[in-house]
Structures are given as C-alpha cells and as structure tokens.
N, C-alpha and C. Protein backbone atom coordinates (compact mmCIF):
# COMPACT_ATOMS: atom_id res chain seq x y z
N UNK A 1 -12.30 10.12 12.95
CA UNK A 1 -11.90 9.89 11.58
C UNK A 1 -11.34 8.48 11.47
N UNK A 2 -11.86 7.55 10.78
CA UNK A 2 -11.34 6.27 10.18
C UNK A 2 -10.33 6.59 9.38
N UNK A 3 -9.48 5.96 9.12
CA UNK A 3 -8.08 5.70 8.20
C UNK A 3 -7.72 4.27 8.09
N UNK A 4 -7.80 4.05 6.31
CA UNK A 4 -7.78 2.59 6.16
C UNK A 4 -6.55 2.50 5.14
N UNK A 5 -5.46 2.21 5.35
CA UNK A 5 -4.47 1.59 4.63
C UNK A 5 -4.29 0.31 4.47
N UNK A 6 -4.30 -0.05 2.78
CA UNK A 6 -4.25 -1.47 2.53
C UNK A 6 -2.76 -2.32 1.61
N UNK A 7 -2.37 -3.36 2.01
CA UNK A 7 -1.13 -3.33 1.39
C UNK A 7 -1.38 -5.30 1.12
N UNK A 8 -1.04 -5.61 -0.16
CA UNK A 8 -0.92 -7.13 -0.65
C UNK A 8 0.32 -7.45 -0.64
N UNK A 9 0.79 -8.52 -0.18
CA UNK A 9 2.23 -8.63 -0.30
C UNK A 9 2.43 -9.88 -1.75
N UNK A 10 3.47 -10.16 -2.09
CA UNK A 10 3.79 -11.07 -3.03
C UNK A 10 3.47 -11.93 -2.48
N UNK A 11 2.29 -13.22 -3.63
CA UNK A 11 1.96 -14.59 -3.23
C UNK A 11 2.43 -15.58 -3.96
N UNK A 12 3.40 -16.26 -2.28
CA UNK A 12 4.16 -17.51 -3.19
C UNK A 12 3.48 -18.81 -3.03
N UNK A 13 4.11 -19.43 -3.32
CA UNK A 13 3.56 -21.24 -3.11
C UNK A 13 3.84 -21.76 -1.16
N UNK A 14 5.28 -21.39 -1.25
CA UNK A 14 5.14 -21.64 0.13
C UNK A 14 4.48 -20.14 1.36
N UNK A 15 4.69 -19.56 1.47
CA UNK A 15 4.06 -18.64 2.05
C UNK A 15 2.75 -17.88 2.02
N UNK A 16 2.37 -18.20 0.77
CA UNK A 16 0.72 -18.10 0.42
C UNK A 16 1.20 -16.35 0.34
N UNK A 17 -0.61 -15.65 0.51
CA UNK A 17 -0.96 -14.26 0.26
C UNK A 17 -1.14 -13.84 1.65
N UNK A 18 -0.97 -12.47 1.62
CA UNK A 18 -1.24 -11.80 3.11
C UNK A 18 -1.71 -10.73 2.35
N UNK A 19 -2.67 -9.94 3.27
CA UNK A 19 -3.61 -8.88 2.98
C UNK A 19 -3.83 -8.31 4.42
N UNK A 20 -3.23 -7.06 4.47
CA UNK A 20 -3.73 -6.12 5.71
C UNK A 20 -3.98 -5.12 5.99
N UNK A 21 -4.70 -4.69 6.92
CA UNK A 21 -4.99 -2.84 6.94
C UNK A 21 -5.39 -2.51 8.34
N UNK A 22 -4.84 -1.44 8.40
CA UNK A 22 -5.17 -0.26 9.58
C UNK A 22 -6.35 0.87 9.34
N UNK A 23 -6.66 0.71 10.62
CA UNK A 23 -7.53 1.89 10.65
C UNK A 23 -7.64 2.96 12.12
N UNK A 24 -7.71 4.12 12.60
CA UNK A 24 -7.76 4.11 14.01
C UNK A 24 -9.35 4.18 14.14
N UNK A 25 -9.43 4.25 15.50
CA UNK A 25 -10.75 3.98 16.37
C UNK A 25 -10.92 4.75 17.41
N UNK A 26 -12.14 4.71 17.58
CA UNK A 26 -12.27 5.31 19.16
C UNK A 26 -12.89 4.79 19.96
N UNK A 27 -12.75 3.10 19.53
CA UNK A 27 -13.27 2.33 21.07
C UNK A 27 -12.30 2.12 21.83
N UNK A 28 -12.80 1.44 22.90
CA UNK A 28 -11.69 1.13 24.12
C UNK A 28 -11.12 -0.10 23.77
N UNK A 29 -9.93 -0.68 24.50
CA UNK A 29 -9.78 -2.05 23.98
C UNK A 29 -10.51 -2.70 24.01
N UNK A 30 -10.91 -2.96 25.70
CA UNK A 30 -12.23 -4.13 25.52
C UNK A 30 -13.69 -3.92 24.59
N UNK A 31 -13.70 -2.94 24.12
CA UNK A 31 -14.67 -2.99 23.19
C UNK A 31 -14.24 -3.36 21.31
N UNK A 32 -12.78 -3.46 21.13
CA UNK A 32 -12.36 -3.36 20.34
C UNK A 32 -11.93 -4.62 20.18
N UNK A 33 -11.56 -5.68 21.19
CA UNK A 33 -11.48 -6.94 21.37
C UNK A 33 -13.15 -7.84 20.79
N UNK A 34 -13.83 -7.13 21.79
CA UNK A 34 -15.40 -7.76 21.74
C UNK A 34 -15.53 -7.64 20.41
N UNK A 35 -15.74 -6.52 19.67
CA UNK A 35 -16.09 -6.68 18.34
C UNK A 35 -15.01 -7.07 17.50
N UNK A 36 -13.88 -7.68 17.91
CA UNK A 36 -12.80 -8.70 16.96
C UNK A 36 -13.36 -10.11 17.23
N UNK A 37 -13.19 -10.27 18.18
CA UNK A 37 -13.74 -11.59 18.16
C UNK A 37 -15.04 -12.36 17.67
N UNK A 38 -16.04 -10.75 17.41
CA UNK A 38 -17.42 -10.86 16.77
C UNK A 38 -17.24 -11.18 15.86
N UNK A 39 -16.31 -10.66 14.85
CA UNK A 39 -15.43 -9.73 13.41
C UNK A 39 -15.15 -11.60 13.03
N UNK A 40 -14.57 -12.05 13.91
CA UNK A 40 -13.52 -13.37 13.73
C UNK A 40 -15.09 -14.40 13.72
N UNK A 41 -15.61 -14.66 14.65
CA UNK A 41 -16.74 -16.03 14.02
C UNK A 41 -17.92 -15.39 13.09
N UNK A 42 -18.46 -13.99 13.00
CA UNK A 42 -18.98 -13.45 12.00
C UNK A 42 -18.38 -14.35 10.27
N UNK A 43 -17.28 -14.48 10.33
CA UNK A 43 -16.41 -14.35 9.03
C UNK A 43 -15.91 -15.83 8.85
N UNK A 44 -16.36 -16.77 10.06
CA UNK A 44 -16.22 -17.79 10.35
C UNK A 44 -14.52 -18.86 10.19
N UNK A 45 -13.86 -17.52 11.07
CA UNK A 45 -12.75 -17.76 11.58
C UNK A 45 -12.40 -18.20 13.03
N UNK A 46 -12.84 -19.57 13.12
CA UNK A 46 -13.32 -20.00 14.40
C UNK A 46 -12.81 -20.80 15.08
N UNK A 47 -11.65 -21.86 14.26
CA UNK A 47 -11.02 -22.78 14.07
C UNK A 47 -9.46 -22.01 15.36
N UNK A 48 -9.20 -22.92 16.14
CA UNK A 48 -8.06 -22.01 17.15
C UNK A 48 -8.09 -20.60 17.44
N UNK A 49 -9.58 -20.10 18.05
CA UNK A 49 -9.66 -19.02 17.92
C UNK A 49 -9.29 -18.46 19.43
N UNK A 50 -8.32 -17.21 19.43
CA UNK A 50 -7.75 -17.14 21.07
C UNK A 50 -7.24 -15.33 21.04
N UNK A 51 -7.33 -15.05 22.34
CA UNK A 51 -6.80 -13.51 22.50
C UNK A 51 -5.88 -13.79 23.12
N UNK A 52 -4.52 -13.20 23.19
CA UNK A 52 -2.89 -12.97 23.90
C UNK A 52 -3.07 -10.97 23.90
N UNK A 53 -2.83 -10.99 24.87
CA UNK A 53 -1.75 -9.30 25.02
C UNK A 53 -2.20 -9.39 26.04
N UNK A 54 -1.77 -7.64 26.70
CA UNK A 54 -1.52 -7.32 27.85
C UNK A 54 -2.90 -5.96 27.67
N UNK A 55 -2.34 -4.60 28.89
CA UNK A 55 -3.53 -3.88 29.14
C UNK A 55 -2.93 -2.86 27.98
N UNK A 56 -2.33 -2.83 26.86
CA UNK A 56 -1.79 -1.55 26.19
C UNK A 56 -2.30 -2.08 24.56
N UNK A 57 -2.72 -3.54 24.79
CA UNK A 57 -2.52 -4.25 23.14
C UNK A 57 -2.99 -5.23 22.98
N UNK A 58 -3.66 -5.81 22.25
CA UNK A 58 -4.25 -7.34 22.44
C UNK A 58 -4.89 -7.78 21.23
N UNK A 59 -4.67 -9.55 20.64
CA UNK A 59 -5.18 -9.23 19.41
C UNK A 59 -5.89 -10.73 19.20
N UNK A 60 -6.81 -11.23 18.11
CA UNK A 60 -7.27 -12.15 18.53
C UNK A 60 -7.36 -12.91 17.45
N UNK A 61 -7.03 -14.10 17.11
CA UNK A 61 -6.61 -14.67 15.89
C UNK A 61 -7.44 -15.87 15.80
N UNK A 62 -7.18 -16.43 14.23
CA UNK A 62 -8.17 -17.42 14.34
C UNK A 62 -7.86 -18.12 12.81
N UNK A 63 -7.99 -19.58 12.78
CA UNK A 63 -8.13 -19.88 11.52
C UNK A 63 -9.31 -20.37 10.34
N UNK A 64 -9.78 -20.67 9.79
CA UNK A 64 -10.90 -20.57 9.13
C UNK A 64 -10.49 -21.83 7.66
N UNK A 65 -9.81 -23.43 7.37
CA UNK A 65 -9.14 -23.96 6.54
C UNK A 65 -7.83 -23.26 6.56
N UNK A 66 -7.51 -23.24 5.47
CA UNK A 66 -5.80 -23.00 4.70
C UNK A 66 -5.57 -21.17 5.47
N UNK A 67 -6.74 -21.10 5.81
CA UNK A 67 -6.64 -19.10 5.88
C UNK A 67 -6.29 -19.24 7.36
N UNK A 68 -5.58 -17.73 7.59
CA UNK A 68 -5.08 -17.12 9.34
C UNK A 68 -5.44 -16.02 9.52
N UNK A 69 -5.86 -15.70 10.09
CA UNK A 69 -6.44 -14.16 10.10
C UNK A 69 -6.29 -13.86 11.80
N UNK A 70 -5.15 -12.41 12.22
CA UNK A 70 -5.55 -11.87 13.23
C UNK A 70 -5.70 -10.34 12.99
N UNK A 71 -6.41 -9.87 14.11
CA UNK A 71 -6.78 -8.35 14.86
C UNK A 71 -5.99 -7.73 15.76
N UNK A 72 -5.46 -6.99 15.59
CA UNK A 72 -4.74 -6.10 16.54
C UNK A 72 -5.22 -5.28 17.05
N UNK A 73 -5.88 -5.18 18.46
CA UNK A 73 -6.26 -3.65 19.08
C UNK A 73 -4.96 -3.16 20.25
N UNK A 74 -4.74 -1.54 19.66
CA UNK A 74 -3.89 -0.86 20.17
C UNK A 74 -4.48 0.28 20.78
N UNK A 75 -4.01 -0.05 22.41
CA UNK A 75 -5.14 1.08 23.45
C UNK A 75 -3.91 2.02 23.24
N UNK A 76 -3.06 2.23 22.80
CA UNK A 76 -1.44 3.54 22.72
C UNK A 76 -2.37 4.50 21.70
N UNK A 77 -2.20 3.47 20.57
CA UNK A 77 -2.19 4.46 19.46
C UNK A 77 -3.85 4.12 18.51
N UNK A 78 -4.91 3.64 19.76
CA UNK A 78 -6.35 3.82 19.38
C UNK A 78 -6.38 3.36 17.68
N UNK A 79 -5.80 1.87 17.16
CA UNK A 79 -5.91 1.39 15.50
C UNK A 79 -6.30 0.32 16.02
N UNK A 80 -7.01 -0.53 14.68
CA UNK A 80 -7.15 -1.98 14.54
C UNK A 80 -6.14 -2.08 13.67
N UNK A 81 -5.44 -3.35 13.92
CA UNK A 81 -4.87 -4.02 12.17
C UNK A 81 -5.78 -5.32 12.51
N UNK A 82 -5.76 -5.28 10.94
CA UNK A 82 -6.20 -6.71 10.25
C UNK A 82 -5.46 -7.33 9.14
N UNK A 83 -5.19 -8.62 9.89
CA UNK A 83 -3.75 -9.13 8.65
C UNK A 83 -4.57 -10.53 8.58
N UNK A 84 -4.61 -11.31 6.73
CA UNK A 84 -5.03 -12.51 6.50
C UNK A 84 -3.97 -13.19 5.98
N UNK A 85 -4.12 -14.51 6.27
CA UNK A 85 -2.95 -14.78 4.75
C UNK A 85 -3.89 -16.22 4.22
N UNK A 86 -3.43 -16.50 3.58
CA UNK A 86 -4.17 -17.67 2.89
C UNK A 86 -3.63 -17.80 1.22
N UNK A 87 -3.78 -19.42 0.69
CA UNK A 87 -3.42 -19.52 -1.06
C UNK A 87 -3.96 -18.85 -1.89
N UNK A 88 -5.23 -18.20 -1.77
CA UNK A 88 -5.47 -17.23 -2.71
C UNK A 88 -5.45 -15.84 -2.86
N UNK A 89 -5.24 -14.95 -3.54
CA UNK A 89 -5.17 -13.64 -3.11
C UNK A 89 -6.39 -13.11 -3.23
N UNK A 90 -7.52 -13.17 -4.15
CA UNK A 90 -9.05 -12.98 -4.05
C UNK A 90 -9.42 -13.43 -2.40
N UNK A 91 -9.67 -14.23 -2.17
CA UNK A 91 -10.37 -14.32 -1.23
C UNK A 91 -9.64 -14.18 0.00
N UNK A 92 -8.27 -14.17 -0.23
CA UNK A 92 -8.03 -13.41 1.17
C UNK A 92 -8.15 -11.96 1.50
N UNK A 93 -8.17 -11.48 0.13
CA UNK A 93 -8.70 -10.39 0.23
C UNK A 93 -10.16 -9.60 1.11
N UNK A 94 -10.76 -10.82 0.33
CA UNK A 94 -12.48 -10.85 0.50
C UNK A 94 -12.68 -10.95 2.40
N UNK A 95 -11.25 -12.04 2.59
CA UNK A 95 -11.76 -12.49 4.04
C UNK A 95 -11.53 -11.14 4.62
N UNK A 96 -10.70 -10.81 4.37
CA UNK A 96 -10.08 -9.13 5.52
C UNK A 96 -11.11 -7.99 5.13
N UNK A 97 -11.82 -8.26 3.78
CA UNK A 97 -12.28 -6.56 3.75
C UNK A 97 -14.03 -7.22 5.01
N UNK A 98 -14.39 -8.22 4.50
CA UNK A 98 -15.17 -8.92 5.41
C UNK A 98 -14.78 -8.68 7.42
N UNK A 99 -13.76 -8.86 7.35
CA UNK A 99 -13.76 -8.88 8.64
C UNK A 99 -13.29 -6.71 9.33
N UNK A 100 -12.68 -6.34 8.38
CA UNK A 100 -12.13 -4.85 8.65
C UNK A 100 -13.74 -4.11 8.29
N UNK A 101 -14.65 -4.58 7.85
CA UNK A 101 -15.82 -3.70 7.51
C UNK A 101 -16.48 -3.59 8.95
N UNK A 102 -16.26 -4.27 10.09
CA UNK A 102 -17.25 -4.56 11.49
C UNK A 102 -16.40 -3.83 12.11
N UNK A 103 -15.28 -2.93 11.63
CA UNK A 103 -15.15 -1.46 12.83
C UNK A 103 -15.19 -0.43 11.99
C-alpha cells in the first residue's frame, strides 16, 4: 500500500516555498536510492547532486537553479520523503509531484 501525504508550507521572500510528501515502499534502500537518484536527473536536478547516510537511511539531494530538492529513503520505517523548496509555489510543486511520481 502507497501512502502519500502532502503539506505546503508558508512562502516567504527570504525562505522561498517548500513542498513535501511521504509515501511507504517496499523497496530496499539500495533500490530506493537508485531510483532517487534516477527521480533527481530525470527532473533535472543535477546541479550538486550527492547521497550522505548510513545502512538504516540515506537521501540524495540535488539542485536544479533557485530550486533544492532532496529524497529520503528509510530502510526502519520502509518511506520515501520528498521535500522541494524553491521561489515559486507552482512549480515547486510541479518539481516534487514530478519527482514523488517515480516511486
């Protein structure tokens, strides 16, 4: 069963828009990594693009202009998050449902 919770936060001038959502999964990490990082130049978030964590969590971020977008895979509790932020709230929108549609 997929589960997708989505939440916009208030967009200011200095902090811009953030847009994120969860879902769980039933890949493994490393398969959940592979297809983030697919997820991330698919969407052409390519710009400082890098994975950090350990064997429980790992997530892989990337920038794309003014936009930030990372992936969270959690081997505990088997979810992706996907968090964007960027100056507009349309298209940061657009960038996350774009990149949360490839799990």
């Amino acid at each position: 069963m997929r589960l997708s919770i989505t939440s916009l936060a208030l967009c200011g001038l200095l902090i811009g828009c953030s847009s994120s959502s969860w879902r769980t999964t039933d890949f493994s990490l490393d398969e959940c990594v592979r297809r983030a990082k697919l997820a991330m130049r698919d969407a052409d978030f390519t710009e400082r693009l890098h994975v950090v964590g350990d064997a429980s969590g790992q997530g892989v971020s990337g920038r794309h202009g003014s936009y930030w977008a990372e992936i969270g895979c959690s081997s505990e509790r088997r979810t992706v998050n996907v968090a964007v932020t960027g100056p507009d709230p349309e298209l940061t929108e657009r960038y996350k449902g774009s990149i949360t549609k490839r799990f």
